[in-house]
N, C-alpha and C. Protein backbone atom coordinates (compact mmCIF):
# COMPACT_ATOMS: atom_id res chain seq x y z
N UNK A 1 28.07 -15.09 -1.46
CA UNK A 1 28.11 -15.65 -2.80
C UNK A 1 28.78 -17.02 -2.76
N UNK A 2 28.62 -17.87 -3.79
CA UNK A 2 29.02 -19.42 -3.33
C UNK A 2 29.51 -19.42 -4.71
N UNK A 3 30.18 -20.15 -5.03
CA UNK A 3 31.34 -20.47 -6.08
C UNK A 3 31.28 -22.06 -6.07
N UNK A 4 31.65 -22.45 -7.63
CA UNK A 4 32.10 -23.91 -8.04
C UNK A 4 32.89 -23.48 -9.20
N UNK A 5 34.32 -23.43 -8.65
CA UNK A 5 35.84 -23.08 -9.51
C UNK A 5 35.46 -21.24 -9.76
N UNK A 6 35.29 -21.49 -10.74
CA UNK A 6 35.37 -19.90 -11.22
C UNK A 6 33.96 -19.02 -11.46
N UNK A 7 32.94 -20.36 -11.22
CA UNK A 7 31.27 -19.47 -11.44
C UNK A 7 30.73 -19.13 -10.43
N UNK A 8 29.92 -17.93 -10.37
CA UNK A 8 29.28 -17.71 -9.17
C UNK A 8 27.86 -18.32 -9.41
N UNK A 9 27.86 -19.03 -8.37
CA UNK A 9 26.65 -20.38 -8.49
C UNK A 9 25.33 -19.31 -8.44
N UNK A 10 25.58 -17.57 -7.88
CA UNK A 10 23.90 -17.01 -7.71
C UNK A 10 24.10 -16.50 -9.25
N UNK A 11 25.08 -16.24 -9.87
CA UNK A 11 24.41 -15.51 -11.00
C UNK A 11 24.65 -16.22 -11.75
N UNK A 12 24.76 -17.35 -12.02
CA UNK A 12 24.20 -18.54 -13.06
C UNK A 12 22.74 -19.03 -12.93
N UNK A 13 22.45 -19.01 -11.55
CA UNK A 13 21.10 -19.63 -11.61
C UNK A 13 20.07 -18.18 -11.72
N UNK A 14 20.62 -17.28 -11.61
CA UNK A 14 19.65 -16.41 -11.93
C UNK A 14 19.50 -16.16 -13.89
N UNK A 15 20.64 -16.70 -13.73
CA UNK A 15 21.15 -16.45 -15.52
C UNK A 15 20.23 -17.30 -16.43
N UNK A 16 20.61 -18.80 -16.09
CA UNK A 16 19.77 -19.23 -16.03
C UNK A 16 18.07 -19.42 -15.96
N UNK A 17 17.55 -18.37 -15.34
CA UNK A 17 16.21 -18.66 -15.24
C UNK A 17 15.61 -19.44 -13.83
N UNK A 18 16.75 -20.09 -13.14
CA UNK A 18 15.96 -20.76 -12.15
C UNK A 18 16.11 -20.05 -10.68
N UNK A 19 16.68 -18.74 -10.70
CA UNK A 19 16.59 -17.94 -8.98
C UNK A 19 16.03 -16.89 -9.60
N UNK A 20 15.53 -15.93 -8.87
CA UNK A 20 14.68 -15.00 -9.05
C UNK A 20 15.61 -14.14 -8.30
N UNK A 21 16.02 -12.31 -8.78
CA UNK A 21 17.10 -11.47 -8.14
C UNK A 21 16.19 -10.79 -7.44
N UNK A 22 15.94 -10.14 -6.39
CA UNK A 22 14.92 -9.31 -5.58
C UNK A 22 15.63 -7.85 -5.88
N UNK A 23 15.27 -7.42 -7.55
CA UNK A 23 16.07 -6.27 -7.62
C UNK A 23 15.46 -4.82 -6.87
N UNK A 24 14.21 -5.19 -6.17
CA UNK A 24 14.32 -4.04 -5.14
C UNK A 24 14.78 -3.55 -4.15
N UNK A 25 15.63 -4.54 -3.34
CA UNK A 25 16.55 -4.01 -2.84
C UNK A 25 18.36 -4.56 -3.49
N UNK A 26 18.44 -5.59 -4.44
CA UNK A 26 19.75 -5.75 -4.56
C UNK A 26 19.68 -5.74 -6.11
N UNK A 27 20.32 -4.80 -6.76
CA UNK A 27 20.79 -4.99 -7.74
C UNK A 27 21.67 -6.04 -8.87
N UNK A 28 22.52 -6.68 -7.95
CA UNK A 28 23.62 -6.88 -8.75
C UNK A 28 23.25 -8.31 -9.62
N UNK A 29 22.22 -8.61 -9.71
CA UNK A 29 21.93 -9.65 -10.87
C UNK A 29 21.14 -8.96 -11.68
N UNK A 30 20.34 -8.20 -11.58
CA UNK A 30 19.29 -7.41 -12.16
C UNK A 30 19.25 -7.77 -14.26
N UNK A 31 20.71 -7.56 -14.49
CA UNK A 31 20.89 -7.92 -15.96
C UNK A 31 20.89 -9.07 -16.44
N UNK A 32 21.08 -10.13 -15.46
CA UNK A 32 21.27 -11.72 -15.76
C UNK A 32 19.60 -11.93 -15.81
N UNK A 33 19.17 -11.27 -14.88
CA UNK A 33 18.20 -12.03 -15.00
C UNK A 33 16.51 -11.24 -15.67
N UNK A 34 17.25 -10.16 -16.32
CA UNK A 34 16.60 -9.25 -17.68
C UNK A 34 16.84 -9.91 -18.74
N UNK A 35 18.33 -10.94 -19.02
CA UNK A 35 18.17 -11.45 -20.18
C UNK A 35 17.80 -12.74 -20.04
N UNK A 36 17.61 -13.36 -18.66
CA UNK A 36 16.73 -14.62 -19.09
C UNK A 36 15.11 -14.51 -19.31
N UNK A 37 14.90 -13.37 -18.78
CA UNK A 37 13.55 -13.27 -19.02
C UNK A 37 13.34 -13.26 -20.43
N UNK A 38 14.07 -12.18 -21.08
CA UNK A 38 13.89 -12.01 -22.57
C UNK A 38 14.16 -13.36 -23.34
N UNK A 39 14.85 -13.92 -22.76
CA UNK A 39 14.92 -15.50 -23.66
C UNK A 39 14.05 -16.72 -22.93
N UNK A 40 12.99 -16.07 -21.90
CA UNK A 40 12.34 -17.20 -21.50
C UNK A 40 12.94 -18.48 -21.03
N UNK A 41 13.84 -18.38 -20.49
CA UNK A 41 15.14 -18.84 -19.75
C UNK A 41 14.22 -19.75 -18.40
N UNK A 42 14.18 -21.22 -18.05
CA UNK A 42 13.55 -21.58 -16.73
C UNK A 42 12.45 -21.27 -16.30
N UNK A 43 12.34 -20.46 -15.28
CA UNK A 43 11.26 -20.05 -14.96
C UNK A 43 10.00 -19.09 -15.78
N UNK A 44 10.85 -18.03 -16.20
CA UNK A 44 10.47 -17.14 -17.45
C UNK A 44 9.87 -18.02 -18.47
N UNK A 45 9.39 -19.50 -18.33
CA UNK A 45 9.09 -19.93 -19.78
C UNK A 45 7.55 -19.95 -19.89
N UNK A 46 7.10 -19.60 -18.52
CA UNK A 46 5.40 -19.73 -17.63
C UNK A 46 5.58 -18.36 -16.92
N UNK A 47 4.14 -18.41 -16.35
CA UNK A 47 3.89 -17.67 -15.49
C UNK A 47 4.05 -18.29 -14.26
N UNK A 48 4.31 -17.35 -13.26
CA UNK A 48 4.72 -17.51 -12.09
C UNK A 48 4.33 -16.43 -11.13
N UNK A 49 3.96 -16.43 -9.64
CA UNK A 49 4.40 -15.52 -8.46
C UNK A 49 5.96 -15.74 -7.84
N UNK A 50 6.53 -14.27 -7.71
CA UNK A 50 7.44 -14.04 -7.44
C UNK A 50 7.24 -14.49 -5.94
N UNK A 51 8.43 -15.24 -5.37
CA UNK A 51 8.39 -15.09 -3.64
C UNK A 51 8.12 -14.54 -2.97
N UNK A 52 8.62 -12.83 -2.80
CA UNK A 52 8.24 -12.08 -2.11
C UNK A 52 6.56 -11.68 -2.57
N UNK A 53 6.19 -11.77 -3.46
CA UNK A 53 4.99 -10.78 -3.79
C UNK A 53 3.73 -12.86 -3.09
N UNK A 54 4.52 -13.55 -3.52
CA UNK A 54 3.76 -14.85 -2.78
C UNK A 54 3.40 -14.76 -1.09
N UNK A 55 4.53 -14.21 -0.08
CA UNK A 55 4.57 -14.26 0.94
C UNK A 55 4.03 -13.15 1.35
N UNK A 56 3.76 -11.63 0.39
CA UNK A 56 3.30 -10.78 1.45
C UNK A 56 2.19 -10.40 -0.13
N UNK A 57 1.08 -10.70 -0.41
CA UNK A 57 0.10 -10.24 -1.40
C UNK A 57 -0.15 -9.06 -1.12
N UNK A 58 -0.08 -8.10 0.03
CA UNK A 58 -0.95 -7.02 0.32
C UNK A 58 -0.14 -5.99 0.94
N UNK A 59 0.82 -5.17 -0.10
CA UNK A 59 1.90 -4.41 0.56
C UNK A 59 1.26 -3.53 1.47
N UNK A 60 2.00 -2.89 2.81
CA UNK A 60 1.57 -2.32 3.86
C UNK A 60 0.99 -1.04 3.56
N UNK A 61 1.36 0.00 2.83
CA UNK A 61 1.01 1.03 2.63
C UNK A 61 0.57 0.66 0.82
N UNK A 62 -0.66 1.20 0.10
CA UNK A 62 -1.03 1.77 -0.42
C UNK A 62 -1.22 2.93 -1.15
N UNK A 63 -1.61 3.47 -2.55
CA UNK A 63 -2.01 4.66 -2.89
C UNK A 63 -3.14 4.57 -3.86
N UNK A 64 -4.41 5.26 -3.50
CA UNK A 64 -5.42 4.67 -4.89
C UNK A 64 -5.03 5.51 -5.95
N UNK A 65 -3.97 5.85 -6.73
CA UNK A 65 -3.93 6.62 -7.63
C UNK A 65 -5.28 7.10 -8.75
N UNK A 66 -6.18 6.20 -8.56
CA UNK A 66 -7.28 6.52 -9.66
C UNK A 66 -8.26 7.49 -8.57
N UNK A 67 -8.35 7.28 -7.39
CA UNK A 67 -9.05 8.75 -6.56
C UNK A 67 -8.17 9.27 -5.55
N UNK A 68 -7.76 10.84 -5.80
CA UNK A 68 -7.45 11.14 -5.06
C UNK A 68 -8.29 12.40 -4.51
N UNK A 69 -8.19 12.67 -3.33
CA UNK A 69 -9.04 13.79 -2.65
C UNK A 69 -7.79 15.00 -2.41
N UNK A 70 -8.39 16.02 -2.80
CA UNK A 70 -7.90 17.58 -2.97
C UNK A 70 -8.11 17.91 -1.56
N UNK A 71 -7.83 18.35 -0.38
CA UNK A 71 -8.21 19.52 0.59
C UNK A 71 -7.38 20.34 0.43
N UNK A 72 -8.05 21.83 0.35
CA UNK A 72 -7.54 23.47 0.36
C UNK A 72 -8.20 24.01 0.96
N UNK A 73 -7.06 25.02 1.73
CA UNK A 73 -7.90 25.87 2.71
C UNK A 73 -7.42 27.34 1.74
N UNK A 74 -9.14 28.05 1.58
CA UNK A 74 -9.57 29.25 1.40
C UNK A 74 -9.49 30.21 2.25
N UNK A 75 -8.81 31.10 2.40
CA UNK A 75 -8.96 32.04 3.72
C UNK A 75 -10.44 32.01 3.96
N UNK A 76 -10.87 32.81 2.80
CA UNK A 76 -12.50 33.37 2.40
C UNK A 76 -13.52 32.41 2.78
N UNK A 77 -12.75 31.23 2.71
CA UNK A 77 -14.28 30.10 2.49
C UNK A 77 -13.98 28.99 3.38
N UNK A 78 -12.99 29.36 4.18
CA UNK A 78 -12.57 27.69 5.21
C UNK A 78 -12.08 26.60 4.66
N UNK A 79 -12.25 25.20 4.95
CA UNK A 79 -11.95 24.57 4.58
C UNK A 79 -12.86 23.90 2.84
N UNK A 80 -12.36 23.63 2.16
CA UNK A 80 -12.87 23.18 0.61
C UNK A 80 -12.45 21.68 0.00
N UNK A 81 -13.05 20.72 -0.23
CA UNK A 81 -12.42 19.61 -0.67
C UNK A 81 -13.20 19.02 -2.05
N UNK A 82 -12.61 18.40 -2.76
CA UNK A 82 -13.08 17.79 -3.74
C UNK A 82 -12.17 16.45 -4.12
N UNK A 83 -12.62 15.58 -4.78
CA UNK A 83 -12.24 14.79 -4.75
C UNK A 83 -12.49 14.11 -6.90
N UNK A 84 -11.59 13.24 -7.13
CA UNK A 84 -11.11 13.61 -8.80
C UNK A 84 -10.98 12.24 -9.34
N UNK A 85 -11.33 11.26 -10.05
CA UNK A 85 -11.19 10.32 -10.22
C UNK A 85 -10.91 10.22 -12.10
N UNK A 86 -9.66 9.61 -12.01
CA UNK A 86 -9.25 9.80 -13.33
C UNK A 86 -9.23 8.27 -13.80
């Protein structure tokens, strides 16, 4: 954390609007920078890509939540699958 007198220079600029908090893994700005969003604070005043989601577009693992495939095994009937698209 970096300081000028008594402010912490990351959670002003996140306060601010102009740093972005990576609250998936670190919390501790998470509220500074919930209420600049809500006041359209800097960055928040447009649209934007976040850094991380800029540098990696295509997270490693996946889930298609809209199809998923069922397999059950039937004693009676072997293997059975269906598949469900909501």
């Amino acid at each position: 954390m970096c300081h000028a007198g008594e402010t912490e220079l990351n959670r002003a600029l996140v306060g601010a609007g102009w740093a972005l908090a990576d609250t998936r893994y670190f919390v501790r700005y998470g509220f500074d920078q919930l209420r600049a969003r809500w006041h359209a604070a800097g960055l928040w005043q447009g649209p934007f890509v976040a850094p991380w989601e800029w540098r990696d577009p295509q997270p490693e693992f996946t889930i298609d939540w809209q199809l998923i495939l069922v397999v059950v095994i039937v004693p009676s009937f072997g293997l059975v699958g269906w598949a469900r698209r909501w």
